[in-house]
PDB file of N, CA and C in Angstrom:
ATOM      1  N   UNK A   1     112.084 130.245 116.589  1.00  0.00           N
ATOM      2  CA  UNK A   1     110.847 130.363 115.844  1.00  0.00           C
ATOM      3  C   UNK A   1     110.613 129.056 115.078  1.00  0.00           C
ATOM      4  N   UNK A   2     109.297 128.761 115.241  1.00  0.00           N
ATOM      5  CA  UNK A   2     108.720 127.714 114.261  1.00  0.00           C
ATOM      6  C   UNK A   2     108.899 127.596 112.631  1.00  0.00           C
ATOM      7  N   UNK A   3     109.273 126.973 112.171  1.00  0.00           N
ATOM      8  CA  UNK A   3     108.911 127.324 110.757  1.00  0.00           C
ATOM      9  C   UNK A   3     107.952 126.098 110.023  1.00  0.00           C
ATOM     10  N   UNK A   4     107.173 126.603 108.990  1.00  0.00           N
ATOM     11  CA  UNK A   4     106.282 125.297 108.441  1.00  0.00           C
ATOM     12  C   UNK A   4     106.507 125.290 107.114  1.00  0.00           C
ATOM     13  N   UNK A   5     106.614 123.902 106.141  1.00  0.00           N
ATOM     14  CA  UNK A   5     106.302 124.342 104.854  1.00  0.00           C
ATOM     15  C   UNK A   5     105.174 123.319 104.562  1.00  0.00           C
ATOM     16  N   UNK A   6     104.617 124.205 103.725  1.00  0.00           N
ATOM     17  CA  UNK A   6     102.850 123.438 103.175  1.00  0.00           C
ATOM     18  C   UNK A   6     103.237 123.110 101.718  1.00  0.00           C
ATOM     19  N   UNK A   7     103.153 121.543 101.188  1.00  0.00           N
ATOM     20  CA  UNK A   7     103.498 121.290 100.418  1.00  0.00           C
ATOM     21  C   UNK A   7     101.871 120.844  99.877  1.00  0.00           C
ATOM     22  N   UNK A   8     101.181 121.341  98.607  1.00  0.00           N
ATOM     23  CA  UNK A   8      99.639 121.542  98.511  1.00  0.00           C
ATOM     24  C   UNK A   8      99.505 120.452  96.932  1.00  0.00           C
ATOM     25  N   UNK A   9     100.477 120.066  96.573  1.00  0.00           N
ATOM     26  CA  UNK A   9     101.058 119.463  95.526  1.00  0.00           C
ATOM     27  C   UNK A   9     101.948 118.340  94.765  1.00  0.00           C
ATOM     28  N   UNK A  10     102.158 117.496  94.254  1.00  0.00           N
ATOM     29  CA  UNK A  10     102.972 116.397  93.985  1.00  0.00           C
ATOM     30  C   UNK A  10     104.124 116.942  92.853  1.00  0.00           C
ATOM     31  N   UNK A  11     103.340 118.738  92.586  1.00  0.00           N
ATOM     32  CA  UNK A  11     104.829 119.480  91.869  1.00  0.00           C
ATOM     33  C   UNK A  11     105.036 120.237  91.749  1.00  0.00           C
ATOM     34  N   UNK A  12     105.511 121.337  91.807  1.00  0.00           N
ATOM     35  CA  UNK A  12     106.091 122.377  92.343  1.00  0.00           C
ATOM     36  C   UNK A  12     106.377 123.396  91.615  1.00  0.00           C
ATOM     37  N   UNK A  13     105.235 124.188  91.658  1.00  0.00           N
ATOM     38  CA  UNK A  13     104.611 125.264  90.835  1.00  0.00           C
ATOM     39  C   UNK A  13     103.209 124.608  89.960  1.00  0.00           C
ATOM     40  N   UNK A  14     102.743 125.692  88.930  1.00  0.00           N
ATOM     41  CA  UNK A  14     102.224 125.456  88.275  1.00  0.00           C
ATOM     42  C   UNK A  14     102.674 125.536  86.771  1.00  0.00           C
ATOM     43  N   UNK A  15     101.892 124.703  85.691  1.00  0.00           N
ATOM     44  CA  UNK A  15     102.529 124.520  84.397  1.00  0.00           C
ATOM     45  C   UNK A  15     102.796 123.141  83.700  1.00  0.00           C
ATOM     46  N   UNK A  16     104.182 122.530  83.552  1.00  0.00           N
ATOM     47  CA  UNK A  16     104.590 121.545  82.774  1.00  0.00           C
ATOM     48  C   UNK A  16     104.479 120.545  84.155  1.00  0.00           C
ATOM     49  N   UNK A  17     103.878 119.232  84.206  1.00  0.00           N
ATOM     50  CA  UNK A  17     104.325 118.612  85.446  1.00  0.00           C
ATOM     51  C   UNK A  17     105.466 117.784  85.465  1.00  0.00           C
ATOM     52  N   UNK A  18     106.156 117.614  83.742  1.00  0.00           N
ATOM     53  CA  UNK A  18     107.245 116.650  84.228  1.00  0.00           C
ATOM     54  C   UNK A  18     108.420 117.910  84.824  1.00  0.00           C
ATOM     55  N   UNK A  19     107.952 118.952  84.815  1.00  0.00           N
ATOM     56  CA  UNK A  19     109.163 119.992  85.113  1.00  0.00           C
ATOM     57  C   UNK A  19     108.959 120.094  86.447  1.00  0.00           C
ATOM     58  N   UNK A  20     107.664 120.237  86.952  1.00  0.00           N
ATOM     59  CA  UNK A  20     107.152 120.449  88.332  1.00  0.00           C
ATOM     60  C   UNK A  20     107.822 119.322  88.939  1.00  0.00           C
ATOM     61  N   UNK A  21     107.763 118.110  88.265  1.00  0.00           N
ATOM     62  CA  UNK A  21     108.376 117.358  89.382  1.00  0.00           C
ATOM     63  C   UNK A  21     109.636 117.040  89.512  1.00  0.00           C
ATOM     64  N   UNK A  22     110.921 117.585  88.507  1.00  0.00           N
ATOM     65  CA  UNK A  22     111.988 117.771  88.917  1.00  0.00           C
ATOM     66  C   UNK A  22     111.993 118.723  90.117  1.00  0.00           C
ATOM     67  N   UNK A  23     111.591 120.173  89.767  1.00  0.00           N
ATOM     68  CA  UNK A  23     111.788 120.952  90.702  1.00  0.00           C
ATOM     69  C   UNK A  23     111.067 120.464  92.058  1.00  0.00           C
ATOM     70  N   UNK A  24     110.314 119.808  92.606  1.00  0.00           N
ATOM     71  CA  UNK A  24     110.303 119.353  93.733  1.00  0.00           C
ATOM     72  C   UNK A  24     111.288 118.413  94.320  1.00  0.00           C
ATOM     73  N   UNK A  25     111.689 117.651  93.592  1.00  0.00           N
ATOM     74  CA  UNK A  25     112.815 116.301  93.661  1.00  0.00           C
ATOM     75  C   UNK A  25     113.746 117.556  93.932  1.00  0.00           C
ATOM     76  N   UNK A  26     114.096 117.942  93.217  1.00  0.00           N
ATOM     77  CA  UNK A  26     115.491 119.099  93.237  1.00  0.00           C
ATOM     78  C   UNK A  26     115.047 120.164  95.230  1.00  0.00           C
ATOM     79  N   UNK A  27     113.818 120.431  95.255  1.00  0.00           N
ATOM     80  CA  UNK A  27     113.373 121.293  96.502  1.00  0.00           C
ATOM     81  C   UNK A  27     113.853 120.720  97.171  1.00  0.00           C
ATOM     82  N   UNK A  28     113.104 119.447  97.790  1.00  0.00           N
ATOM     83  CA  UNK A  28     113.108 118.487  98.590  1.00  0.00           C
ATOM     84  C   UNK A  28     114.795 117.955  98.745  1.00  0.00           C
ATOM     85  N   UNK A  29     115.426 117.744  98.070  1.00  0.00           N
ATOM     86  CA  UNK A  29     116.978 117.356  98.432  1.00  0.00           C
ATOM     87  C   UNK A  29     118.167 118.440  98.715  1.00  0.00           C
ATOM     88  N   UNK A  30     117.525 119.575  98.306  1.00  0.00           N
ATOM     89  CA  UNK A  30     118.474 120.974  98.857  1.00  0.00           C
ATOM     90  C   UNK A  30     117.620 121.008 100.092  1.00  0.00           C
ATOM     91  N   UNK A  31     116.619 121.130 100.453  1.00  0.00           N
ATOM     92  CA  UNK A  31     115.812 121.438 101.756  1.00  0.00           C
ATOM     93  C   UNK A  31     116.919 120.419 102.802  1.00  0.00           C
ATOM     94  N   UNK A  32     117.054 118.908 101.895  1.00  0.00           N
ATOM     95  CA  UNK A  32     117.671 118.061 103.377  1.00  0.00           C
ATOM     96  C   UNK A  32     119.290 118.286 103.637  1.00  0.00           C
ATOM     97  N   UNK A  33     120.090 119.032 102.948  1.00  0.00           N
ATOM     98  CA  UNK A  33     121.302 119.384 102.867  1.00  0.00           C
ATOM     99  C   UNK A  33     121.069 120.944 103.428  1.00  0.00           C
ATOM    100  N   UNK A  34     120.479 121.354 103.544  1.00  0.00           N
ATOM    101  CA  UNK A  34     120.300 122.517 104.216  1.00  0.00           C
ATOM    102  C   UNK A  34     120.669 123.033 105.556  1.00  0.00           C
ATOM    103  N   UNK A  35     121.023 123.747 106.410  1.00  0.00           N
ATOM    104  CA  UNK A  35     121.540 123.927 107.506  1.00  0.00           C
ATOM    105  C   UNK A  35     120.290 124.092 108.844  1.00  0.00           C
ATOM    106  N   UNK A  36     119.324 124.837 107.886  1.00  0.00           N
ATOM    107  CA  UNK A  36     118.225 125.205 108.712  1.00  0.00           C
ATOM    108  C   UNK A  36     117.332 124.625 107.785  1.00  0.00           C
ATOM    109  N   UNK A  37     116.582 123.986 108.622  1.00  0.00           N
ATOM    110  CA  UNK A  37     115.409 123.196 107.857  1.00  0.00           C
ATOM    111  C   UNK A  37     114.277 123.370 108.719  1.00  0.00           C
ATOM    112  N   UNK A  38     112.875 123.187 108.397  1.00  0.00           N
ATOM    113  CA  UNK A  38     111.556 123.183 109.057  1.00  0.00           C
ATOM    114  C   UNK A  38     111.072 122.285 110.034  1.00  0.00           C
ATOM    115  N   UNK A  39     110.538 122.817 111.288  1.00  0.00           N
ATOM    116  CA  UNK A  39     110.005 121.905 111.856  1.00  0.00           C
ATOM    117  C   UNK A  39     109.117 120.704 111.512  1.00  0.00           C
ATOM    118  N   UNK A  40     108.392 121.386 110.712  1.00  0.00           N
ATOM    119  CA  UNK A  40     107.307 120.814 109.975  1.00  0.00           C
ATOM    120  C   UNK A  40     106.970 120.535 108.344  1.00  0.00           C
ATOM    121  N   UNK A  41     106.972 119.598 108.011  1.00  0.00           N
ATOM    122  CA  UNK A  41     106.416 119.741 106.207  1.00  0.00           C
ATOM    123  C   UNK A  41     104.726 119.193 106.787  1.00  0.00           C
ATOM    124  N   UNK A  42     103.873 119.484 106.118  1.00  0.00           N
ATOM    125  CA  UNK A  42     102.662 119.475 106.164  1.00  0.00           C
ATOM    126  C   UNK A  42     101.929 119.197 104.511  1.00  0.00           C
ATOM    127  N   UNK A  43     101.431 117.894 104.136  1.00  0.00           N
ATOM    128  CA  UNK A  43     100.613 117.561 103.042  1.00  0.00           C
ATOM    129  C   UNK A  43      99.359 117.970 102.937  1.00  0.00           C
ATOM    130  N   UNK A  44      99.118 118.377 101.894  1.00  0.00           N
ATOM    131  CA  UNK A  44      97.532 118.275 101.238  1.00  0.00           C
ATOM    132  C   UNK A  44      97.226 118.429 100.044  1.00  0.00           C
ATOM    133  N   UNK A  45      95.907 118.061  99.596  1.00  0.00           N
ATOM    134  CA  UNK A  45      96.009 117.966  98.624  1.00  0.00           C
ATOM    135  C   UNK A  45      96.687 116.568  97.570  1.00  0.00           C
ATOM    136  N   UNK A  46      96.950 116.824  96.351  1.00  0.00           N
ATOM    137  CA  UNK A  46      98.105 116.079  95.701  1.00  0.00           C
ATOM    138  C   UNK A  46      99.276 116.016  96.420  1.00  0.00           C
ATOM    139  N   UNK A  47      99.565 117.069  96.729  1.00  0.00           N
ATOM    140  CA  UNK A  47     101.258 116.711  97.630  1.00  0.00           C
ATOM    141  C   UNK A  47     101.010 115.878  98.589  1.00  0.00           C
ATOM    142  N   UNK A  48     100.341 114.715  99.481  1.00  0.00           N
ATOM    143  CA  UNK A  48      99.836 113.562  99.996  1.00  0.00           C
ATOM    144  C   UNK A  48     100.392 112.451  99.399  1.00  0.00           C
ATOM    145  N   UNK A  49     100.402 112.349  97.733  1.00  0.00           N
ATOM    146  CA  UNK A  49     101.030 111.492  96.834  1.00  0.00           C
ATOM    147  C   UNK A  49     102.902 111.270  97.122  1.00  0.00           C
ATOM    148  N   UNK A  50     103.918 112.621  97.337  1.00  0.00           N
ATOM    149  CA  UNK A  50     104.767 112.127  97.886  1.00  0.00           C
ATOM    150  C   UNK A  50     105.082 111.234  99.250  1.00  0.00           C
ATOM    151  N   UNK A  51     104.399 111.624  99.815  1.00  0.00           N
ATOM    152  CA  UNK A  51     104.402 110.323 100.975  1.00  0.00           C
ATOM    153  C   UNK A  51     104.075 109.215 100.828  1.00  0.00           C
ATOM    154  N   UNK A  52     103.458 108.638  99.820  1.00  0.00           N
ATOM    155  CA  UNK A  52     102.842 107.322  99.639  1.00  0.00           C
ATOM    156  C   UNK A  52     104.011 106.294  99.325  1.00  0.00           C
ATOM    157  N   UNK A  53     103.727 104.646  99.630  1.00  0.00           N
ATOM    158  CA  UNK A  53     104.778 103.888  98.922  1.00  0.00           C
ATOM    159  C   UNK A  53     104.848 104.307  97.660  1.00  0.00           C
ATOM    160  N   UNK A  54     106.317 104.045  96.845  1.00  0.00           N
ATOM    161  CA  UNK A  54     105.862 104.383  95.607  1.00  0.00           C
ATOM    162  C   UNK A  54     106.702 105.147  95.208  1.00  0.00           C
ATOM    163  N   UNK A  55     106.871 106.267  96.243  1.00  0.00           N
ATOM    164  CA  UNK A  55     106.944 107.961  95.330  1.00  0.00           C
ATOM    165  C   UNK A  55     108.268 107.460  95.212  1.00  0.00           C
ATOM    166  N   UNK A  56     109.007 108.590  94.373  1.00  0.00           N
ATOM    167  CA  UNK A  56     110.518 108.646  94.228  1.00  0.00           C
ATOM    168  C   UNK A  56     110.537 109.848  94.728  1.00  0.00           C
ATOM    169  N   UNK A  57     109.709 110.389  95.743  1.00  0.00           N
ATOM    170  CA  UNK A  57     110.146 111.432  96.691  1.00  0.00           C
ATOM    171  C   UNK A  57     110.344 110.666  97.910  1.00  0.00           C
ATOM    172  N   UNK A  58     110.234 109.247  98.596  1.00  0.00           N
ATOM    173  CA  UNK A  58     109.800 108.973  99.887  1.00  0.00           C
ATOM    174  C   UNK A  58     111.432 109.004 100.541  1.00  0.00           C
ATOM    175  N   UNK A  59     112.439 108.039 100.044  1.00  0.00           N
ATOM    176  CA  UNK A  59     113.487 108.345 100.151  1.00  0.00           C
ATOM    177  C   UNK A  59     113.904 109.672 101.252  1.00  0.00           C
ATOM    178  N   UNK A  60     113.964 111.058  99.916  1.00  0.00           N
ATOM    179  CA  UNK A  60     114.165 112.160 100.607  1.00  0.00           C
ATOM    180  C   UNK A  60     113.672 112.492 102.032  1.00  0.00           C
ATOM    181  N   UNK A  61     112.227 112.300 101.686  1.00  0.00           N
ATOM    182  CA  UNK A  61     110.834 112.686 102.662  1.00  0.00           C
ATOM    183  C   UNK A  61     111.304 111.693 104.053  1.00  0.00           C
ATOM    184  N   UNK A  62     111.741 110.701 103.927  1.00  0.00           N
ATOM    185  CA  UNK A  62     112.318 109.318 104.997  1.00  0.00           C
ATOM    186  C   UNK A  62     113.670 110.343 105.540  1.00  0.00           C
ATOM    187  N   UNK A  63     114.189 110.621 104.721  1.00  0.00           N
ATOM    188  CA  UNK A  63     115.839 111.244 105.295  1.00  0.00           C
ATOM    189  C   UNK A  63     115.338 112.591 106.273  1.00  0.00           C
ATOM    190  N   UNK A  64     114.759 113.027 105.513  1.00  0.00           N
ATOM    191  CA  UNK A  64     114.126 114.982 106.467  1.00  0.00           C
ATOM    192  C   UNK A  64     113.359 114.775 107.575  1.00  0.00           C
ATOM    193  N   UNK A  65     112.750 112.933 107.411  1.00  0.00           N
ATOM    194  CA  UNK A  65     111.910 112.921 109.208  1.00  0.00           C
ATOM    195  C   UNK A  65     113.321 112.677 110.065  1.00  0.00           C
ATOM    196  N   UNK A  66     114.189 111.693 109.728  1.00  0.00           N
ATOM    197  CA  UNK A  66     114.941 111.189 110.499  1.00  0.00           C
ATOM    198  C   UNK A  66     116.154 112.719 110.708  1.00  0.00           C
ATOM    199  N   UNK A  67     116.227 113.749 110.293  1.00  0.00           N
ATOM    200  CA  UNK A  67     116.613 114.611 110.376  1.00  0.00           C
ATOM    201  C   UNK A  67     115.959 115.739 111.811  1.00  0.00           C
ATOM    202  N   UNK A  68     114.930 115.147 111.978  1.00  0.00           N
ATOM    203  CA  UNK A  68     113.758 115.965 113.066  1.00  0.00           C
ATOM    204  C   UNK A  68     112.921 116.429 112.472  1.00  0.00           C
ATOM    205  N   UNK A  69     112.845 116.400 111.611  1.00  0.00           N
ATOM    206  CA  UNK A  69     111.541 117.197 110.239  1.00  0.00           C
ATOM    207  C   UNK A  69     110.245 116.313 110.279  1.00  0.00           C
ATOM    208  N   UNK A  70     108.925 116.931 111.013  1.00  0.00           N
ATOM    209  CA  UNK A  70     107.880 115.909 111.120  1.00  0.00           C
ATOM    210  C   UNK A  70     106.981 115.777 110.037  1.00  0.00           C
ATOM    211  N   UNK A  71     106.710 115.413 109.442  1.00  0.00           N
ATOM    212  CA  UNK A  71     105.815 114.784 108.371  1.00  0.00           C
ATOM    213  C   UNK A  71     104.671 114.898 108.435  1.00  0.00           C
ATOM    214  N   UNK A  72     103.389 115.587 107.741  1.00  0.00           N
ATOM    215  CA  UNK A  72     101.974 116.077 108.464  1.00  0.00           C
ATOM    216  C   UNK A  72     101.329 115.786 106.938  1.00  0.00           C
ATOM    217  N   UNK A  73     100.272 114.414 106.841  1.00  0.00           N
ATOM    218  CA  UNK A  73      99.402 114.475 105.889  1.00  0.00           C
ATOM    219  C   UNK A  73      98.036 114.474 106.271  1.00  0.00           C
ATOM    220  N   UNK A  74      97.364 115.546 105.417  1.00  0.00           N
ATOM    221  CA  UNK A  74      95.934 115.104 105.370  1.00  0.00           C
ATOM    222  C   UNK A  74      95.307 114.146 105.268  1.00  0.00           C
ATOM    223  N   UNK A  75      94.660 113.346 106.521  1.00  0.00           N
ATOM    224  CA  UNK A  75      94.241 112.315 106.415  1.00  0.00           C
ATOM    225  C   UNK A  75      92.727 112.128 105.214  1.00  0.00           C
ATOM    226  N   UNK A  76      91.712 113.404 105.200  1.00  0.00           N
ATOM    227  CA  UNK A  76      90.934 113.333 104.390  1.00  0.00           C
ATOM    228  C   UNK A  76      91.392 113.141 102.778  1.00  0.00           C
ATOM    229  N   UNK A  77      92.569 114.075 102.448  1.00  0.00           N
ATOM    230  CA  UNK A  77      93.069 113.942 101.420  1.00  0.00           C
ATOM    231  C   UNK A  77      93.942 112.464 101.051  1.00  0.00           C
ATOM    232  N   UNK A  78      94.341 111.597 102.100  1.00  0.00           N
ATOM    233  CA  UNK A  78      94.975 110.473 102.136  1.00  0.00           C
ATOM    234  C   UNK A  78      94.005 109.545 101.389  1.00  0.00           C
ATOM    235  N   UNK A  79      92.676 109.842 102.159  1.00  0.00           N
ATOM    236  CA  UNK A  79      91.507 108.401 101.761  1.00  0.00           C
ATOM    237  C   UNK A  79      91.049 108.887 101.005  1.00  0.00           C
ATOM    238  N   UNK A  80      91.007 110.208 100.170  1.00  0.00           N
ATOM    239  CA  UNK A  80      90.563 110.448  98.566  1.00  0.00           C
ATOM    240  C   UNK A  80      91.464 110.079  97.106  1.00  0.00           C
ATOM    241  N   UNK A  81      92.731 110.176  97.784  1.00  0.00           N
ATOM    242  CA  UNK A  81      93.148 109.512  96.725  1.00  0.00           C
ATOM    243  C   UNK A  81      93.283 107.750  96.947  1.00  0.00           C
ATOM    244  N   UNK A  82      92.703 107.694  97.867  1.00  0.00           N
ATOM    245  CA  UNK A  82      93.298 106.019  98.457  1.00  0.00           C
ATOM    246  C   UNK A  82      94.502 105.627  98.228  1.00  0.00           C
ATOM    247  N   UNK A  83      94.815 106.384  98.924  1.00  0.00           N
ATOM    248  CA  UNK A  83      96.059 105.923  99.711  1.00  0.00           C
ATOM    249  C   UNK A  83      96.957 105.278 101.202  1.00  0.00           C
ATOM    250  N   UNK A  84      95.211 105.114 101.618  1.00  0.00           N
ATOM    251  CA  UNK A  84      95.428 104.745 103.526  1.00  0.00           C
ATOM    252  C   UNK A  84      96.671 103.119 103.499  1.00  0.00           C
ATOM    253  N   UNK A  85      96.575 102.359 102.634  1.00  0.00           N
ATOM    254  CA  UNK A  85      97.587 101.353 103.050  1.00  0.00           C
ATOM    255  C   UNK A  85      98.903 101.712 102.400  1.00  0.00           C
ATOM    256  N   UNK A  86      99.389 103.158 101.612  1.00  0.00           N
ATOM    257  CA  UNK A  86      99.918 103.362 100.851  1.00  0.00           C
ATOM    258  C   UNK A  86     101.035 104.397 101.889  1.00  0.00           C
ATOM    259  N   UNK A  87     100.563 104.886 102.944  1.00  0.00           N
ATOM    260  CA  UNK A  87     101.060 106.255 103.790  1.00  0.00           C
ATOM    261  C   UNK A  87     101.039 105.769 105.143  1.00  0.00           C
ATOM    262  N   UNK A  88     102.553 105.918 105.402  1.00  0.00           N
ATOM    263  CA  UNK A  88     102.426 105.565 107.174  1.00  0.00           C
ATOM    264  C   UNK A  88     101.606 106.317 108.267  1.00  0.00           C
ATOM    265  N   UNK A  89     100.801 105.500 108.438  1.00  0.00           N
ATOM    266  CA  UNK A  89      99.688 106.200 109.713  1.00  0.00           C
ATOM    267  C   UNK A  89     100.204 107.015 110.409  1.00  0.00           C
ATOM    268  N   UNK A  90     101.684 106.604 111.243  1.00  0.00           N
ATOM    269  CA  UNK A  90     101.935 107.927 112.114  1.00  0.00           C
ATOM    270  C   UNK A  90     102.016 109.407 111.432  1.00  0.00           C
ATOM    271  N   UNK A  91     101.948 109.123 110.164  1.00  0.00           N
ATOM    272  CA  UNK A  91     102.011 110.238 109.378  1.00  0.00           C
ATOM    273  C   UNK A  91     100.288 111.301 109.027  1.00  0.00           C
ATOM    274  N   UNK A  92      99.392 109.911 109.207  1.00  0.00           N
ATOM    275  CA  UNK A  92      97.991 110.366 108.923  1.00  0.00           C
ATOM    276  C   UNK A  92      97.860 111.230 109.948  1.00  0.00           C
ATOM    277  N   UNK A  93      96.723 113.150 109.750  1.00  0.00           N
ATOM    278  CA  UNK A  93      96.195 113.458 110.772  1.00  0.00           C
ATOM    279  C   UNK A  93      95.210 114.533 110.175  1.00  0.00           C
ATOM    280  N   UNK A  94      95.068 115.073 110.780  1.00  0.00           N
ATOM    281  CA  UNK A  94      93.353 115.674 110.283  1.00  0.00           C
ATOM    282  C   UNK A  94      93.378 117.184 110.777  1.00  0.00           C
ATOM    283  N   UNK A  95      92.795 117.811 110.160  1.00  0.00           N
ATOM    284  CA  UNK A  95      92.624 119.045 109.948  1.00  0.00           C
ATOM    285  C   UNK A  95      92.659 120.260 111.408  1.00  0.00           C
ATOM    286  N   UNK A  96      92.009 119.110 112.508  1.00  0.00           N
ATOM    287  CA  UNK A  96      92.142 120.212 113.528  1.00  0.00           C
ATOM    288  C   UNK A  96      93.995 119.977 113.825  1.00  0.00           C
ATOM    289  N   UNK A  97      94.605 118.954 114.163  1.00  0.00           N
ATOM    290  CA  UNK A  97      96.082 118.932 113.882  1.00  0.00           C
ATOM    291  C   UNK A  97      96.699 120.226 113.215  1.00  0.00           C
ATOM    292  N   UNK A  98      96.415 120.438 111.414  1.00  0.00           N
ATOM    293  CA  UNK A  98      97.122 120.776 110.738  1.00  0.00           C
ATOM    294  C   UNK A  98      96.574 122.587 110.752  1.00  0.00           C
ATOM    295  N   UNK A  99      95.141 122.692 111.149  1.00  0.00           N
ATOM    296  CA  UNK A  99      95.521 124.119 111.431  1.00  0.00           C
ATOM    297  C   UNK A  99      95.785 124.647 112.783  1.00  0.00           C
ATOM    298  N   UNK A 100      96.122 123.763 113.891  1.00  0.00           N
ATOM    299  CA  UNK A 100      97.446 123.841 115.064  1.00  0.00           C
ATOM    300  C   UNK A 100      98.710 124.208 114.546  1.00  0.00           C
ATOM    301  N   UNK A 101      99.216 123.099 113.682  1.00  0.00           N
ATOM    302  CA  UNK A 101     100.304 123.405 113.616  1.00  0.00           C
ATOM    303  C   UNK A 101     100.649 124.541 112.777  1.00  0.00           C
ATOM    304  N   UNK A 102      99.769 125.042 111.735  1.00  0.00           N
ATOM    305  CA  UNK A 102     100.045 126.190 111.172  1.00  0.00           C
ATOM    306  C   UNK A 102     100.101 127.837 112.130  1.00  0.00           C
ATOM    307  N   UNK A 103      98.749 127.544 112.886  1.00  0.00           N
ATOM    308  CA  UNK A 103      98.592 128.777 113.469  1.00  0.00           C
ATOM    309  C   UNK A 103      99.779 128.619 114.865  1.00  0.00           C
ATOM    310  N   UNK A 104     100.614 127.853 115.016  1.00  0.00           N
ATOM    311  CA  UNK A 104     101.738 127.905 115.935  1.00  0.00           C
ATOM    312  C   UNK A 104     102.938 128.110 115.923  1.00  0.00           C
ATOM    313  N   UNK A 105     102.903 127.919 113.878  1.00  0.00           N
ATOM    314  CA  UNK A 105     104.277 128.334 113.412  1.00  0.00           C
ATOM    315  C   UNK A 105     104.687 130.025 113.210  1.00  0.00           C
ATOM    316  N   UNK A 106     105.655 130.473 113.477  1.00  0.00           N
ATOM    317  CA  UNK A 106     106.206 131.300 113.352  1.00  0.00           C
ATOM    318  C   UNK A 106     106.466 132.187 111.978  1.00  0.00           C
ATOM    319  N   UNK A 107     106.270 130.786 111.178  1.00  0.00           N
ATOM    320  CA  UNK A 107     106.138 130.895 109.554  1.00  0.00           C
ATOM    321  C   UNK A 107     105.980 129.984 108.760  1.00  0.00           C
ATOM    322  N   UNK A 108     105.309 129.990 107.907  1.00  0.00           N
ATOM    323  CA  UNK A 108     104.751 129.082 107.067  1.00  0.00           C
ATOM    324  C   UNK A 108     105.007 129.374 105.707  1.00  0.00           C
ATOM    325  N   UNK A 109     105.281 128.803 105.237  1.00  0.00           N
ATOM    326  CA  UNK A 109     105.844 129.059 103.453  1.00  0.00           C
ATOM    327  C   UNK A 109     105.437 127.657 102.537  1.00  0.00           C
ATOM    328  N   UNK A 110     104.364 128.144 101.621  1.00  0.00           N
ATOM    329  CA  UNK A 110     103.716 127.332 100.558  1.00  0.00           C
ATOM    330  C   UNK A 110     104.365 127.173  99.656  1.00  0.00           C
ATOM    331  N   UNK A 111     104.702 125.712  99.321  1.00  0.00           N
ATOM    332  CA  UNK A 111     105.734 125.916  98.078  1.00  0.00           C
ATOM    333  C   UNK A 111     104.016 124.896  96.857  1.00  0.00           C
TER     334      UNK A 111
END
């Protein structure tokens, strides 16, 4: 079975964001030590911002592709925050893409 996670955010939950963004830093590095991990992470939204140069998520996000974990950002959401020279293109893709890959997964879980 497929699995997807939709990351809609740069932190993880709602509330305090310097807390939100431990707990993603903290998600994101148990996710890559994990045994079973997702086919897919999928951006939108703010969560677009971890993929960008920059983040002190890219690191992780770099380790979980090279793991087989494919990387899926909204390209509309990429060029609203302007971020197109900021996010590796093979990473850019667009909406008919991302509701493929949702409606193909087996499961999808929004963090």
């Amino acid at each position: 079975m497929k699995h997807t996670i939709v990351i809609n955010s740069e932190f993880f939950g709602k509330g305090d964001d310097e807390l939100g963004a431990k707990l993603m830093g903290s998600f994101l590095r148990t996710l890559l030590t994990s045994e079973t991990k997702p086919d897919k992470i999928v951006f939108y939204n703010s969560g677009v911002k971890l993929l960008a140069e920059g983040s002190v998520m890219l690191d992780v996000l770099n380790d979980l592709n090279k793991s087989g974990v494919q990387l899926v950002a909204c390209g509309t959401c990429v060029g609203f925050f302007k971020l197109d020279d900021k996010v590796a293109r093979d990473r850019v893709s667009n909406m008919q893409e991302i509701v493929g890959v949702l409606m193909n997964s087996g499961s999808v879980v929004t963090v």
